[in-house]
Protein backbone atom coordinates (compact mmCIF):
# COMPACT_ATOMS: atom_id res chain seq x y z
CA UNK A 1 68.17 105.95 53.72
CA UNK A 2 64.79 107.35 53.61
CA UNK A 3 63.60 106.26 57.02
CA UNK A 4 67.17 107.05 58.82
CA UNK A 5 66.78 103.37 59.92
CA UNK A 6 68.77 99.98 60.04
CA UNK A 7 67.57 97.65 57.80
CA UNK A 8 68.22 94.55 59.94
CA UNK A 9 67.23 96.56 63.29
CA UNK A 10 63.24 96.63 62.35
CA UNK A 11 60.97 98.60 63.33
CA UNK A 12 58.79 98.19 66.64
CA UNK A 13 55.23 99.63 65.11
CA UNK A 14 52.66 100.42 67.25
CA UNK A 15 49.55 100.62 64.62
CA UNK A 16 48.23 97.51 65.08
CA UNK A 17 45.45 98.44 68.31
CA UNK A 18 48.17 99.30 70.63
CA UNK A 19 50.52 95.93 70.08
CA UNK A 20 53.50 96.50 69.73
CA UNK A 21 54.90 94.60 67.00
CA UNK A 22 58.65 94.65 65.41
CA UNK A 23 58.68 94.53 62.00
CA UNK A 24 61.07 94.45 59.02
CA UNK A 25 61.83 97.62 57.75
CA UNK A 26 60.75 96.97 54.21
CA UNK A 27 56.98 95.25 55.75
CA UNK A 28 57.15 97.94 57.99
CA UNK A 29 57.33 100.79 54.57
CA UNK A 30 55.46 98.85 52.61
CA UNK A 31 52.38 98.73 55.25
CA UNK A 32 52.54 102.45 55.75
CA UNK A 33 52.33 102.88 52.07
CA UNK A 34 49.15 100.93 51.12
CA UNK A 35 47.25 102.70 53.80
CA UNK A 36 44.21 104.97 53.57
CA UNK A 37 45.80 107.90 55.36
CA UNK A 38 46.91 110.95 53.20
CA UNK A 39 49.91 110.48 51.20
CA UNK A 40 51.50 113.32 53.36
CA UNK A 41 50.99 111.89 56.68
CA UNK A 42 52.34 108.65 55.05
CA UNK A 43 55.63 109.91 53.98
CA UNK A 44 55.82 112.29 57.65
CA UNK A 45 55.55 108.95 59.49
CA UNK A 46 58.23 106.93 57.02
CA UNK A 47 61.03 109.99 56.40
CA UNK A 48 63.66 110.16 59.13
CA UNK A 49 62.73 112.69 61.77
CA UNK A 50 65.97 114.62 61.12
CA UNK A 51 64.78 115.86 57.99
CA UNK A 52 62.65 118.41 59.48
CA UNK A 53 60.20 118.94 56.84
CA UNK A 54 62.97 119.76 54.32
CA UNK A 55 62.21 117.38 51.60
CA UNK A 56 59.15 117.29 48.72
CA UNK A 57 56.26 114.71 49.37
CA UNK A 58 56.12 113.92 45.79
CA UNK A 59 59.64 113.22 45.35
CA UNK A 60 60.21 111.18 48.44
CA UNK A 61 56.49 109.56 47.22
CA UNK A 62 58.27 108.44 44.11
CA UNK A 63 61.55 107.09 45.70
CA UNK A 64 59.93 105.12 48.16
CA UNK A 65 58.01 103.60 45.24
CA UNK A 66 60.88 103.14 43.43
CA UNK A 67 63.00 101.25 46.79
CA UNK A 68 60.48 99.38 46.98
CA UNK A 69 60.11 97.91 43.84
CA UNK A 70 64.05 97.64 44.03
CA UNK A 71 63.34 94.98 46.99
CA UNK A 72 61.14 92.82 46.06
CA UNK A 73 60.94 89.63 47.17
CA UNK A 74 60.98 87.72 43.19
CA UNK A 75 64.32 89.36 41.19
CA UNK A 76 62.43 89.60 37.77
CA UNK A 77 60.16 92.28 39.76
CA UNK A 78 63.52 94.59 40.83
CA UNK A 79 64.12 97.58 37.89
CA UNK A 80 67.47 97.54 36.27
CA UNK A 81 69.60 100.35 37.75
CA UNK A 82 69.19 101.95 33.78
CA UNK A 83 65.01 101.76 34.70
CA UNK A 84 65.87 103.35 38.12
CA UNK A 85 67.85 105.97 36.94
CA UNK A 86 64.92 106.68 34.58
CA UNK A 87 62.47 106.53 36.83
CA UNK A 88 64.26 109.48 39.17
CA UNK A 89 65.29 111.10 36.59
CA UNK A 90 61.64 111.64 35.16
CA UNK A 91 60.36 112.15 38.33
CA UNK A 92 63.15 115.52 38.73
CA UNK A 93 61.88 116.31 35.18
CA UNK A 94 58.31 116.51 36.07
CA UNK A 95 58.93 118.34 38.90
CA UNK A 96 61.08 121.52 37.25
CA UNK A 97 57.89 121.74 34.69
């Protein structure tokens, strides 16, 4: 939902010296997260285009986090939907202080 993208489609990313690659969408997010760019220009490149600056970093910072941790690749890693809830729900919380 975040990226505006299919999840079975890929992604065709060009970072890698010019190859172009296609990746899985979740590779794809997870690769653009654990980079050394600015956490800014890391969520510009992963939010859908469509968006149009419209959204808070910080927010969509914390639910990509949390998407990701909801797909990984062992089960016993995935939150509970009660631990995601609570984990978006702080993360509104902190951001009305």
């Amino acid at each position: 939902m975040v990226t505006g993208r299919s999840l079975g489609g890929g992604v065709l990313d060009t970072s890698a010296g010019g190859e172009t690659e296609n990746r899985g969408l979740t590779s794809w997010v997870k690769q653009k997260m654990s980079g050394e760019v600015p956490t800014a220009t890391r969520i510009e490149e992963i939010v859908n285009h469509s968006i149009e600056g419209g959204y808070d970093v910080k927010k969509v910072e914390v639910l990509v986090a949390v998407a990701l941790q909801c797909v990984a690749d062992d089960k016993d890693d995935r939150p509970t939907m009660s631990q995601v809830v609570e984990m978006l729900h702080r993360c509104t919380n902190e951001a009305e202080i």
